[in-house]
N, C-alpha and C. Protein backbone atom coordinates (compact mmCIF):
# COMPACT_ATOMS: atom_id res chain seq x y z
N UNK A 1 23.48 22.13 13.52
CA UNK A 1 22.95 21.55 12.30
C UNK A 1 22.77 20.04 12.45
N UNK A 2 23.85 19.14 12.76
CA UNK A 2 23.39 18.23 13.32
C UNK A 2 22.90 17.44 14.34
N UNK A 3 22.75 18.56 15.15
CA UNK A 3 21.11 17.66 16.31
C UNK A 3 19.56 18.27 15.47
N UNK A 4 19.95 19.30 14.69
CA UNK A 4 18.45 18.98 14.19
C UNK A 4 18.30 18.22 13.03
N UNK A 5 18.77 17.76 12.01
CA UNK A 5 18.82 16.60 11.61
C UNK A 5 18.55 15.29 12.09
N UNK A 6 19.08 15.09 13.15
CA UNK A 6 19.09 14.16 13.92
C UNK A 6 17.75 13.99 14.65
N UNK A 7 17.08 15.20 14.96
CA UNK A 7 15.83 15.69 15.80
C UNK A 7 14.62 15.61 14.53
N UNK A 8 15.35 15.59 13.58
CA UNK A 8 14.11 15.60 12.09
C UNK A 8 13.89 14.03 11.93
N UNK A 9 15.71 13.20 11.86
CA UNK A 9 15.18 11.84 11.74
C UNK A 9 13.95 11.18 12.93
N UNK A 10 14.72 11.46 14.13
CA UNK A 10 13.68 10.84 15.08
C UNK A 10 11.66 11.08 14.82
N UNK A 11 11.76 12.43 14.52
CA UNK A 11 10.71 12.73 14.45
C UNK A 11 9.49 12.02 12.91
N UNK A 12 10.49 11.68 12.05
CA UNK A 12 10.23 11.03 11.27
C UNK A 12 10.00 9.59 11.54
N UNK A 13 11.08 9.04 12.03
CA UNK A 13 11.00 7.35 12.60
C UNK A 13 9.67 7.49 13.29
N UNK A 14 9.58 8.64 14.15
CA UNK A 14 8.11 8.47 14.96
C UNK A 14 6.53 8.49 14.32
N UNK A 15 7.03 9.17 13.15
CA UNK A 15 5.78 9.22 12.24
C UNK A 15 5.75 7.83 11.44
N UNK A 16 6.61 7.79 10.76
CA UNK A 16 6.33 5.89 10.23
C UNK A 16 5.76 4.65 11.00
N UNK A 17 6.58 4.53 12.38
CA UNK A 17 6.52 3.77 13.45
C UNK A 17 4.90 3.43 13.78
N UNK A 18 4.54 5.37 14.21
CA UNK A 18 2.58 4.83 14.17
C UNK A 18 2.35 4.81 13.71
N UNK A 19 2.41 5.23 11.69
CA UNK A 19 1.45 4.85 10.96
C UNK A 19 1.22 3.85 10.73
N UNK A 20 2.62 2.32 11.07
CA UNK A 20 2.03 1.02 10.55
C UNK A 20 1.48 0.94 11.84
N UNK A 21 1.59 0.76 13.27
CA UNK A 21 1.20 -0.17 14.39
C UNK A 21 -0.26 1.08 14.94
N UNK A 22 -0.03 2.07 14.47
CA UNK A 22 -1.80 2.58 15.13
C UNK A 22 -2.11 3.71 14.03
N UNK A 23 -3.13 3.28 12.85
CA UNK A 23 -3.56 4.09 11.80
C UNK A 23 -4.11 5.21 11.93
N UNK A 24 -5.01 5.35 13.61
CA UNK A 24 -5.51 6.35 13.87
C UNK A 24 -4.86 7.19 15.02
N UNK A 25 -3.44 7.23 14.82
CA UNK A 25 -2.41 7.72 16.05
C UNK A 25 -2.37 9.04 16.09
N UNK A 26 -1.25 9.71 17.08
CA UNK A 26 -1.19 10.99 17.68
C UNK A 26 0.12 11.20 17.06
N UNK A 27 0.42 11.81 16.07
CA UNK A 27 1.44 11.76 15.19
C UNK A 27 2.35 12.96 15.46
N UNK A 28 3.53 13.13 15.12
CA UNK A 28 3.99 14.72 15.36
C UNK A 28 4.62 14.71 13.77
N UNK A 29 4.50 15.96 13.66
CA UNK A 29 4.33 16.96 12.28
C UNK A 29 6.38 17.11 12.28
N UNK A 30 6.94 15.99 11.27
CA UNK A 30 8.06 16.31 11.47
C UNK A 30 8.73 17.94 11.34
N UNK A 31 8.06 18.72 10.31
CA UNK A 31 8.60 20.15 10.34
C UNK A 31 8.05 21.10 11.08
N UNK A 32 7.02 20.77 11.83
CA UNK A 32 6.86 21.76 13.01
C UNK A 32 6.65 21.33 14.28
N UNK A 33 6.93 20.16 14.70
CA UNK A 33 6.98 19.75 16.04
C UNK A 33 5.46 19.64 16.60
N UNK A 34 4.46 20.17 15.76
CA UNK A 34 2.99 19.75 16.35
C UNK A 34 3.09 18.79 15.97
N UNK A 35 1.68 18.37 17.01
CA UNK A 35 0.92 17.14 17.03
C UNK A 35 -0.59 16.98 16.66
N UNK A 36 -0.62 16.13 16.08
CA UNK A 36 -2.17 16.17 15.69
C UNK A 36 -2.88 14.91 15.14
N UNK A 37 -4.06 14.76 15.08
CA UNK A 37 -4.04 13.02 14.75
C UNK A 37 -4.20 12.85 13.34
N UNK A 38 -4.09 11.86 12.96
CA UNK A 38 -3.66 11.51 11.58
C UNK A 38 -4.75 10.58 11.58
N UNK A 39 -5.11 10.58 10.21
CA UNK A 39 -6.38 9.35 9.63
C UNK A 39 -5.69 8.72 8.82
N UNK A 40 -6.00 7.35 8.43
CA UNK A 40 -6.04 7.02 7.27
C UNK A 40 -7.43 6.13 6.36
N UNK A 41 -7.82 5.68 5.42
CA UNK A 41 -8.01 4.82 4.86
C UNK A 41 -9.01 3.96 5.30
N UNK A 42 -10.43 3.73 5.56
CA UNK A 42 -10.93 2.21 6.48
C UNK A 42 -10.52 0.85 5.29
N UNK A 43 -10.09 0.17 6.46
CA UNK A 43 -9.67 -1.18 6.01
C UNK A 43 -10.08 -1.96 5.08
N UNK A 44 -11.71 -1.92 6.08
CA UNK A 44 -12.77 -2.50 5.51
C UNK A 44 -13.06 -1.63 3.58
N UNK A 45 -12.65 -1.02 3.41
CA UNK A 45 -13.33 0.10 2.03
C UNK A 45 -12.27 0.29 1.23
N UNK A 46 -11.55 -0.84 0.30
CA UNK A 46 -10.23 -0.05 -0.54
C UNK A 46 -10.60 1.02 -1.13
N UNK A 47 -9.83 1.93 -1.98
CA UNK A 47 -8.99 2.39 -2.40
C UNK A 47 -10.27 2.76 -4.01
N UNK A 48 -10.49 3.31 -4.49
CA UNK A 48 -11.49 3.50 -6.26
C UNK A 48 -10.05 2.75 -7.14
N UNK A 49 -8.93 3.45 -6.42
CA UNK A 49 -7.98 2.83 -8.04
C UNK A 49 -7.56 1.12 -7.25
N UNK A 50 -7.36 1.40 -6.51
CA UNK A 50 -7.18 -0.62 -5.92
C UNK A 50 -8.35 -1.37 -6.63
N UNK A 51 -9.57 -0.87 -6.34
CA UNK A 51 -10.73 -1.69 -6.66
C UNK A 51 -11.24 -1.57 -8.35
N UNK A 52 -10.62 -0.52 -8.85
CA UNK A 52 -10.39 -0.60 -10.02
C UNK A 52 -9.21 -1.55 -10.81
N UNK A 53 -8.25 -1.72 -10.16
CA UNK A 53 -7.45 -2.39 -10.10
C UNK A 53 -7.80 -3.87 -10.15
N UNK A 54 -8.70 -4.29 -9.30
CA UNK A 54 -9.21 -5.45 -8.97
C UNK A 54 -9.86 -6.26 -9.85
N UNK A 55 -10.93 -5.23 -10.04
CA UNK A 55 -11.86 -5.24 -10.86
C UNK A 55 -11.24 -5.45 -13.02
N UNK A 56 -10.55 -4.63 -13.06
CA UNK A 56 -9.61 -5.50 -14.16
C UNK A 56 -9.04 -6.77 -14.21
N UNK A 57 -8.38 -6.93 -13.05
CA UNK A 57 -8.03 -8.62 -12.94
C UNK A 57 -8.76 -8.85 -13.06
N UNK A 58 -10.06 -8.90 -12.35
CA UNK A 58 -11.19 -10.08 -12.33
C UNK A 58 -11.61 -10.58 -13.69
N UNK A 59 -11.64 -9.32 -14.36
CA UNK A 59 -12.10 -9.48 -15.70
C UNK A 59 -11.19 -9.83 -16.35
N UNK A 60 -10.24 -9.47 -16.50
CA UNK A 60 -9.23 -10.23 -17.36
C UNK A 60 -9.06 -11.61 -17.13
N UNK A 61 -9.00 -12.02 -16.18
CA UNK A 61 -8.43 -13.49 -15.85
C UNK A 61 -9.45 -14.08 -15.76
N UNK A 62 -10.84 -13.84 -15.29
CA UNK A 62 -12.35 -14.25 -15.94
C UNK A 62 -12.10 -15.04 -17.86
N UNK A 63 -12.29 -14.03 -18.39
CA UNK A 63 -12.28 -13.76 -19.67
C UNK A 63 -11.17 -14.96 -20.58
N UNK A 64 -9.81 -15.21 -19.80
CA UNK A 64 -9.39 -15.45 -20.44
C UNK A 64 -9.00 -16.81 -19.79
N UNK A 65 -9.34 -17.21 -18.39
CA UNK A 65 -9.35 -18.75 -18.17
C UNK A 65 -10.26 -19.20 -18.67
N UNK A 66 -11.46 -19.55 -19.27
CA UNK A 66 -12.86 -20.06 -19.44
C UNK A 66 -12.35 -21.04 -20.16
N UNK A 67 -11.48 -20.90 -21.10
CA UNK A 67 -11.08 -21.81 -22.46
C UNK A 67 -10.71 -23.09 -21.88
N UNK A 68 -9.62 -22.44 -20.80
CA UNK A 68 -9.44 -24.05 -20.33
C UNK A 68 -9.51 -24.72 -19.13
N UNK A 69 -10.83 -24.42 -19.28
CA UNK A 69 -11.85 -25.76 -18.67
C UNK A 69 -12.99 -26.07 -19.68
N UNK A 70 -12.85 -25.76 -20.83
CA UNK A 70 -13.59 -25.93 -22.07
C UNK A 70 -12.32 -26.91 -23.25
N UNK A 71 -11.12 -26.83 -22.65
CA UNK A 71 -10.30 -27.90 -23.64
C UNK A 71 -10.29 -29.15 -22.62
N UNK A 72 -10.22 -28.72 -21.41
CA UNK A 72 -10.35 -29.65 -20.67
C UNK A 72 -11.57 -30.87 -20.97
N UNK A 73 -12.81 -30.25 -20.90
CA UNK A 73 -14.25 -30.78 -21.62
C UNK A 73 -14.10 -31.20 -23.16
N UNK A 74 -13.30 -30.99 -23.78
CA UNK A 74 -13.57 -31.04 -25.30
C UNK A 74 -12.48 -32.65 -25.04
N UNK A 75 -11.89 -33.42 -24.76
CA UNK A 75 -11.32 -34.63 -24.39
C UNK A 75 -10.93 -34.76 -22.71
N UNK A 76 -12.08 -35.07 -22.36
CA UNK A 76 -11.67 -35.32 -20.73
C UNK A 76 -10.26 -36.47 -20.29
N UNK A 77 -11.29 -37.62 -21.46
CA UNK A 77 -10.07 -38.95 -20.92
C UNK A 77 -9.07 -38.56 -21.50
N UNK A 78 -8.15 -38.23 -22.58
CA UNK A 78 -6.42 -37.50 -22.73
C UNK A 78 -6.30 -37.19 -21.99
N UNK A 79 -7.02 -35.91 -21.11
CA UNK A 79 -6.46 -34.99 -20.18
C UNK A 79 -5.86 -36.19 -19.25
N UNK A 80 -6.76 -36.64 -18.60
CA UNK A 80 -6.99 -37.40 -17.57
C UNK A 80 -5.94 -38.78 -17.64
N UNK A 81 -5.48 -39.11 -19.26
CA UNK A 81 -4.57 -40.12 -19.17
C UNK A 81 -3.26 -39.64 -19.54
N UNK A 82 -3.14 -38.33 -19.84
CA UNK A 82 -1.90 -38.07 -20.29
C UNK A 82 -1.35 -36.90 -19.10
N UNK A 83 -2.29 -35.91 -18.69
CA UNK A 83 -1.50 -35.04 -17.58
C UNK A 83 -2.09 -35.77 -16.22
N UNK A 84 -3.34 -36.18 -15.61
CA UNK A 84 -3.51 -36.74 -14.67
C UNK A 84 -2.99 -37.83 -14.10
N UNK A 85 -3.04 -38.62 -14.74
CA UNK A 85 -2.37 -39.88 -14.48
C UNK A 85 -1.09 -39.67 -14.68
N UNK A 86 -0.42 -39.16 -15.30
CA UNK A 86 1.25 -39.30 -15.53
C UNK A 86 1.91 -38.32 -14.73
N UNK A 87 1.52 -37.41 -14.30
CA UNK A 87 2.20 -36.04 -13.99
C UNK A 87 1.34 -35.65 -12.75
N UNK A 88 0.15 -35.64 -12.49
CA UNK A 88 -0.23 -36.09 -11.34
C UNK A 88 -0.58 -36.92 -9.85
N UNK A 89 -0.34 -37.69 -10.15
CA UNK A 89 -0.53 -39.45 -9.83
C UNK A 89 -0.83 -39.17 -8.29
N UNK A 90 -0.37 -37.74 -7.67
CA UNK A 90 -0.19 -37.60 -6.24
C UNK A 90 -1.72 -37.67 -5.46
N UNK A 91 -2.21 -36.98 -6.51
CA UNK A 91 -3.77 -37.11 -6.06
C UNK A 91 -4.69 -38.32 -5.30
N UNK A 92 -5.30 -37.78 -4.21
CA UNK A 92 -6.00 -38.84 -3.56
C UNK A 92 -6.68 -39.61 -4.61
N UNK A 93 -6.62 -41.06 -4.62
CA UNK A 93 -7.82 -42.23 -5.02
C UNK A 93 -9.00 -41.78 -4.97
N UNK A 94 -9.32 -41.13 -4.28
CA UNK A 94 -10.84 -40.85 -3.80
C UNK A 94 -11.40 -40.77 -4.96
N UNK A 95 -11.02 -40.09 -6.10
CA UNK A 95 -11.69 -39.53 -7.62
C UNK A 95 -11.06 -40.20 -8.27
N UNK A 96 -11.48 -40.75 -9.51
CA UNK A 96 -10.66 -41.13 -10.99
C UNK A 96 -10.05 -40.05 -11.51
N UNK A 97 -9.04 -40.40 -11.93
CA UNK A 97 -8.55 -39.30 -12.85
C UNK A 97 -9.21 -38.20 -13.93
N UNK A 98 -10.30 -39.52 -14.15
CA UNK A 98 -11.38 -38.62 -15.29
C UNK A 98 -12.41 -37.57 -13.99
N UNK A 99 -12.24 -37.92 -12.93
CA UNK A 99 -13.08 -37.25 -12.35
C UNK A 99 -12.05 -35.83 -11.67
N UNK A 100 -11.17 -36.14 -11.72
CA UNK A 100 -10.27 -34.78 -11.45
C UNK A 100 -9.96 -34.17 -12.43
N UNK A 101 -10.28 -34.62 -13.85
CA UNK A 101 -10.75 -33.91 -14.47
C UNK A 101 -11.88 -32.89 -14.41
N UNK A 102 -12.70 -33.75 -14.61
CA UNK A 102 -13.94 -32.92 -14.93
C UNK A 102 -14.18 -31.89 -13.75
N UNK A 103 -14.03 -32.39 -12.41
CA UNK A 103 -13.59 -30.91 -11.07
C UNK A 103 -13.31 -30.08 -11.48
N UNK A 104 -12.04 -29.85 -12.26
CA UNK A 104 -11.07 -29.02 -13.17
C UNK A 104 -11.75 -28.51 -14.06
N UNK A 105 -12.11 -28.86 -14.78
CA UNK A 105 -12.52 -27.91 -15.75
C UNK A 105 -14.34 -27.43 -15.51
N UNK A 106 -14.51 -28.18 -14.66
CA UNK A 106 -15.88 -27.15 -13.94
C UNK A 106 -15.40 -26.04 -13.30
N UNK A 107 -14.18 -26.01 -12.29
CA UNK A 107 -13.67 -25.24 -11.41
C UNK A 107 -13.30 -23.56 -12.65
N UNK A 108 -12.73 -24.27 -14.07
CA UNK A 108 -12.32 -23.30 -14.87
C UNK A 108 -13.11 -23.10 -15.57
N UNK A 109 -14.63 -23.36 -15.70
CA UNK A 109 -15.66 -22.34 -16.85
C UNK A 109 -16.44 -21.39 -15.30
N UNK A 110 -16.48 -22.32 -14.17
CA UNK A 110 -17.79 -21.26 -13.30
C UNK A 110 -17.10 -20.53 -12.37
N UNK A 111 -16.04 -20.80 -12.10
CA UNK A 111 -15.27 -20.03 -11.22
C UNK A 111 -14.73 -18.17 -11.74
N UNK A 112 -14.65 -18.51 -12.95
CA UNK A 112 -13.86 -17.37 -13.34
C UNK A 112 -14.83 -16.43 -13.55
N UNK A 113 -16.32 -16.84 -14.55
CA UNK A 113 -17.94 -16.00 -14.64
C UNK A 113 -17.94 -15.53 -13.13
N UNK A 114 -17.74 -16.50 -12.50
CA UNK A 114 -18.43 -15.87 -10.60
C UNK A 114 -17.15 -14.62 -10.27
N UNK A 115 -16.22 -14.71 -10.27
CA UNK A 115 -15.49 -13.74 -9.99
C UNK A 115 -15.03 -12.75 -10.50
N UNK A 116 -15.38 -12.72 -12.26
CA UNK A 116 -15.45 -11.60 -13.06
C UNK A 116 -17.23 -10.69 -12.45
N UNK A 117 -17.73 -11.16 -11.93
CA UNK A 117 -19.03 -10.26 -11.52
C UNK A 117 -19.24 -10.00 -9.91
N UNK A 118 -17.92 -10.95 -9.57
CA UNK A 118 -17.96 -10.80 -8.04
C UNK A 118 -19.04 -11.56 -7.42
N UNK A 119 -19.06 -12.76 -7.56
CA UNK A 119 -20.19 -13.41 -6.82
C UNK A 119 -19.17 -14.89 -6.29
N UNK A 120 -19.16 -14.75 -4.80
CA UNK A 120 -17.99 -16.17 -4.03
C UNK A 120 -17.07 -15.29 -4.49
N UNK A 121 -15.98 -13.88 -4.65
CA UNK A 121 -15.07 -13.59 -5.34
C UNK A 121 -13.41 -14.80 -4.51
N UNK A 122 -13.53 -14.78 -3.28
CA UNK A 122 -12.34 -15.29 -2.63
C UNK A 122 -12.52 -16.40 -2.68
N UNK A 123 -13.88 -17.77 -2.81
CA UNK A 123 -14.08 -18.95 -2.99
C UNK A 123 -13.63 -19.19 -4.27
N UNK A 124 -14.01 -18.20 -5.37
CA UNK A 124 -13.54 -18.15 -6.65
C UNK A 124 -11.85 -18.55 -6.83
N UNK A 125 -11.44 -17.64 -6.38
CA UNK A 125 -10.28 -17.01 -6.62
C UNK A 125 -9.20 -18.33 -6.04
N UNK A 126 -9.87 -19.00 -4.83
CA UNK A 126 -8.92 -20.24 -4.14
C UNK A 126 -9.30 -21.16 -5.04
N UNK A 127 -10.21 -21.03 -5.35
CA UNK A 127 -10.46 -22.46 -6.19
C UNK A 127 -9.77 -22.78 -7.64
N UNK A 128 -9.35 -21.42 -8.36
CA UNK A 128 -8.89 -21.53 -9.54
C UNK A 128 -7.36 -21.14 -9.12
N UNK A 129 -6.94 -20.72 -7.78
CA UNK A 129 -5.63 -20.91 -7.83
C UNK A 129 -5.51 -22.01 -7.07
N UNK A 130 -5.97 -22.96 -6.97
CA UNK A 130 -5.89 -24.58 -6.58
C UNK A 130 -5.53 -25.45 -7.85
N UNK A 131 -6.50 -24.78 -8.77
CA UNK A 131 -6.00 -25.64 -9.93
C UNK A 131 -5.19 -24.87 -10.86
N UNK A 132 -4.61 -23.59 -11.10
CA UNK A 132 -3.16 -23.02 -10.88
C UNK A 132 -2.24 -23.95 -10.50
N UNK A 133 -2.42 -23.89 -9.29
CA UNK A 133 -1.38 -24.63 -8.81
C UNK A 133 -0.97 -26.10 -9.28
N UNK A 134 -1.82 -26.74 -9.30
CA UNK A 134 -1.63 -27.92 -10.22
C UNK A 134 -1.67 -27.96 -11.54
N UNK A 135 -1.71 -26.91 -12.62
CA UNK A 135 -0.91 -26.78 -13.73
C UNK A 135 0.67 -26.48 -13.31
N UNK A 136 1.05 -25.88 -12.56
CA UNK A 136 2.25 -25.56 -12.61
C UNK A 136 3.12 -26.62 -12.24
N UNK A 137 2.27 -27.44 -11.57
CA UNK A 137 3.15 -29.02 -10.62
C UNK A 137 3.04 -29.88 -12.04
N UNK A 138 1.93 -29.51 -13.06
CA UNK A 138 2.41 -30.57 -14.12
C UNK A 138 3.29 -29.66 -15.07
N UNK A 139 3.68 -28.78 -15.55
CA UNK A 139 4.29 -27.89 -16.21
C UNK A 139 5.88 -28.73 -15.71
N UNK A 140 6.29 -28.16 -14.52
CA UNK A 140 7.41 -28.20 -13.75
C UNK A 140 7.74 -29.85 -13.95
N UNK A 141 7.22 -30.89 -13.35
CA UNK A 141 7.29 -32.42 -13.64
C UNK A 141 7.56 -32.85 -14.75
N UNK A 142 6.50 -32.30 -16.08
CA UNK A 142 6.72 -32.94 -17.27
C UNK A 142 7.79 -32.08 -18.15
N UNK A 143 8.41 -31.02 -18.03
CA UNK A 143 9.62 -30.26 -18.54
C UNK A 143 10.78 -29.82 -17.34
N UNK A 144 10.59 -29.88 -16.49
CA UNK A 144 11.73 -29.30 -15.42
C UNK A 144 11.61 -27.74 -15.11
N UNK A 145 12.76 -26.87 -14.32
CA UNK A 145 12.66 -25.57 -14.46
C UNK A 145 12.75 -24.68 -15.88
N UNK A 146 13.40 -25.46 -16.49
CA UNK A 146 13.83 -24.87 -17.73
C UNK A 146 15.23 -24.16 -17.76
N UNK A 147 15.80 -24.05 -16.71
CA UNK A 147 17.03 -22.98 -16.14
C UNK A 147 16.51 -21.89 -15.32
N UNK A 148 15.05 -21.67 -15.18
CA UNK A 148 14.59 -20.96 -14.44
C UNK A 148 15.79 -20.62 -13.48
N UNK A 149 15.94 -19.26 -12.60
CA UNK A 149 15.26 -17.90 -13.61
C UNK A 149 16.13 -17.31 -14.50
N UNK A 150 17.42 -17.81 -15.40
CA UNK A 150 17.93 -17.12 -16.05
C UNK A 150 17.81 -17.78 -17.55
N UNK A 151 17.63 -19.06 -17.39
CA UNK A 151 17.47 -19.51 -18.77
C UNK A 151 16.89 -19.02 -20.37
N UNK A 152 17.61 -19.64 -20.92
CA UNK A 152 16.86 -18.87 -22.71
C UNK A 152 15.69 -20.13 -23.27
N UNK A 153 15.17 -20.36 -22.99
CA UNK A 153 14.39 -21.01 -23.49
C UNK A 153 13.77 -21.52 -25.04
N UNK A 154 13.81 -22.63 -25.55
CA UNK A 154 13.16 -22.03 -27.12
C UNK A 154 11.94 -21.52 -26.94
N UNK A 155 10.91 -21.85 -26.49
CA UNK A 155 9.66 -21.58 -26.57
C UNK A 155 9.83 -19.94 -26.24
N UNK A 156 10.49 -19.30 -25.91
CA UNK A 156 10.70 -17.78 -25.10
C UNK A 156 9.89 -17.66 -23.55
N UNK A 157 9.41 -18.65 -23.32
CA UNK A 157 8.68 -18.50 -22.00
C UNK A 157 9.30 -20.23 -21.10
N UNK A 158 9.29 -19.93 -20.10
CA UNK A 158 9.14 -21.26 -18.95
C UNK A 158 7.55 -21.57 -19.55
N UNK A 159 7.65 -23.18 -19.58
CA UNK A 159 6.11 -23.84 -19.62
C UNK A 159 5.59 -23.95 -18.76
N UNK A 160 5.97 -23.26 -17.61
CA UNK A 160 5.12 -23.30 -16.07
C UNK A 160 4.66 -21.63 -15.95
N UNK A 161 5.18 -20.58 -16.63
CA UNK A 161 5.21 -18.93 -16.68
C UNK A 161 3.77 -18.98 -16.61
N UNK A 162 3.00 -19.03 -17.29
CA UNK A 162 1.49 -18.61 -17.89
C UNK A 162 1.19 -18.96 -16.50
N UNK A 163 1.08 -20.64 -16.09
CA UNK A 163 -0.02 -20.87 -14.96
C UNK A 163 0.10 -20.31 -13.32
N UNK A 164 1.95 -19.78 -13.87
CA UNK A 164 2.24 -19.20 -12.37
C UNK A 164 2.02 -17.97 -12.22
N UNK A 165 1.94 -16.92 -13.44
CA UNK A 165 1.22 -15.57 -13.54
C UNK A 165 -0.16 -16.37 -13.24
N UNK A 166 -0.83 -16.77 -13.63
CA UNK A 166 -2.69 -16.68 -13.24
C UNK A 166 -2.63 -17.20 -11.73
N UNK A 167 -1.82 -17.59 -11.18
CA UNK A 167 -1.77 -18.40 -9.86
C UNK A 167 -1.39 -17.14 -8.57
N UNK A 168 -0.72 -16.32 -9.28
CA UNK A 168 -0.23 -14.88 -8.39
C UNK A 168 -1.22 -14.64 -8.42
N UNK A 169 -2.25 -14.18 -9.32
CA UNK A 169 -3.13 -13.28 -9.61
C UNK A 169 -4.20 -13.75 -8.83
N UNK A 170 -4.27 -15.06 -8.29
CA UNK A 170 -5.36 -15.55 -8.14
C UNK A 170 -5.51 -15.44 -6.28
N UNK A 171 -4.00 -15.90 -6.29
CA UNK A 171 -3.47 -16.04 -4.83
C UNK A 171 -3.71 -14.23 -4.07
N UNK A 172 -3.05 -13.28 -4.61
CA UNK A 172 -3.59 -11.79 -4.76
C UNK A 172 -5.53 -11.50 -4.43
N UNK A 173 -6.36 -11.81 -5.19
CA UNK A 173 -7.69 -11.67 -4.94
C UNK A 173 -8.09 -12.63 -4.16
N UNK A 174 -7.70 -13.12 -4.31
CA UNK A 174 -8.06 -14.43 -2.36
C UNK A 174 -7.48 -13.40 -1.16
N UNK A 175 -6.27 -12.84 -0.93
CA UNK A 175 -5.88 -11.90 0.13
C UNK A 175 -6.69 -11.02 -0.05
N UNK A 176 -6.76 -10.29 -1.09
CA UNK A 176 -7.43 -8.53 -0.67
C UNK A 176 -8.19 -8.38 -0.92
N UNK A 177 -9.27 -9.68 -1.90
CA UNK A 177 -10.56 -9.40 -1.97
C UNK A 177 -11.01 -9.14 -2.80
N UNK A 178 -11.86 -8.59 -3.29
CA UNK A 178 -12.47 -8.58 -5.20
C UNK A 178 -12.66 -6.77 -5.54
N UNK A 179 -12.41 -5.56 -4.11
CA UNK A 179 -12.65 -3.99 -4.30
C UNK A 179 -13.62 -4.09 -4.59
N UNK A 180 -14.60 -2.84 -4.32
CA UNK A 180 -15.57 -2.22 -3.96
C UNK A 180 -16.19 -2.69 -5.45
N UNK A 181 -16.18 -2.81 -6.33
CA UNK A 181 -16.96 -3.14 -7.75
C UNK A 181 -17.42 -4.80 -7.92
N UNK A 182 -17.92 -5.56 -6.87
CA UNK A 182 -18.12 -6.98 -6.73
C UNK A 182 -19.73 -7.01 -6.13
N UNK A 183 -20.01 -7.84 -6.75
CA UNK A 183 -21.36 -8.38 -6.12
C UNK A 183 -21.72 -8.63 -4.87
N UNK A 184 -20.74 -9.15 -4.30
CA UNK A 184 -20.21 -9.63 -2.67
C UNK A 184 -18.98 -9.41 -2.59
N UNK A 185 -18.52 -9.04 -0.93
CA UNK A 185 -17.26 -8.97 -0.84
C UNK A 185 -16.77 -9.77 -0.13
């Protein structure tokens, strides 16, 4: 009883082993000792529910960044003198503050349209988790962690939570791509 157990694990380790390092391997059938080749998946072609999957983010996080790079536009210079300049400051000279503005909130009305329809989806997707990322560096600077990650917060959320969920999300469709429902891939 226990060498075939033992003869089941191996045979198992051997089936995991090639499915990550050769997808199209010579596999053996842990309960009957055949062999036979195994397929999986092309790389290149996710998944209907991945790309369905995708395809919701896109739209969701489309849909619901637009605003702000439209509050951004509705007072450029505040932005620009109260989070840029104070909480940013790291930023190259190269641009005014008002002009890392306005980057910003161009980056957040056309970026998010282009990648809710899949058009640049991964140019999209770096570009608005670029400026993700720099909400969260002013979030974090101008309040701290908050006690992150166990803290009670009044607000009920970390003031960095929101931009670091859209920043996963964003960082996510830059790796795997926008699924089969995109204009371009």
């Amino acid at each position: 009883m226990r060498r075939s157990i033992i003869r089941i694990i191996k045979k198992m380790s051997l089936v995991a082993s090639t499915s990550i390092t050769q997808p199209y391997a010579l596999r053996a059938h842990a309960n009957t000792g055949r062999r036979s080749v195994a397929t999986c998946a092309s790389e290149s072609e996710p998944s209907i529910t991945v790309s369905l999957g995708a395809l919701g983010l896109r739209l969701a996080q489309g849909a619901l960044m637009v605003h702000n790079g439209l509050d951004k536009l509705a007072d450029p210079e505040g932005f620009a003198e109260f989070v840029v300049s104070q909480h940013l400051d790291f930023l190259p000279d190269a641009l005014t503050p008002e002009q890392w503005t306005i980057g910003a909130a161009g980056v957040e009305i056309v970026a998010p349209v282009l990648l809710a329809i899949g058009v640049l989806p991964r140019l999209s997707a770096l570009s608005l988790l670029g400026t993700m990322s720099m909400a969260v560096v002013f979030h974090v600077h101008a309040t701290g962690l908050e006690g992150f990650p166990l803290g009670v917060v009044e607000a009920h959320q970390y003031a960095f939570e929101t931009a670091s969920l859209y920043a996963a999300v964003y960082l996510y469709l830059f790796l795997a791509g926008p699924g089969r429902f995109s204009a371009m891939k």
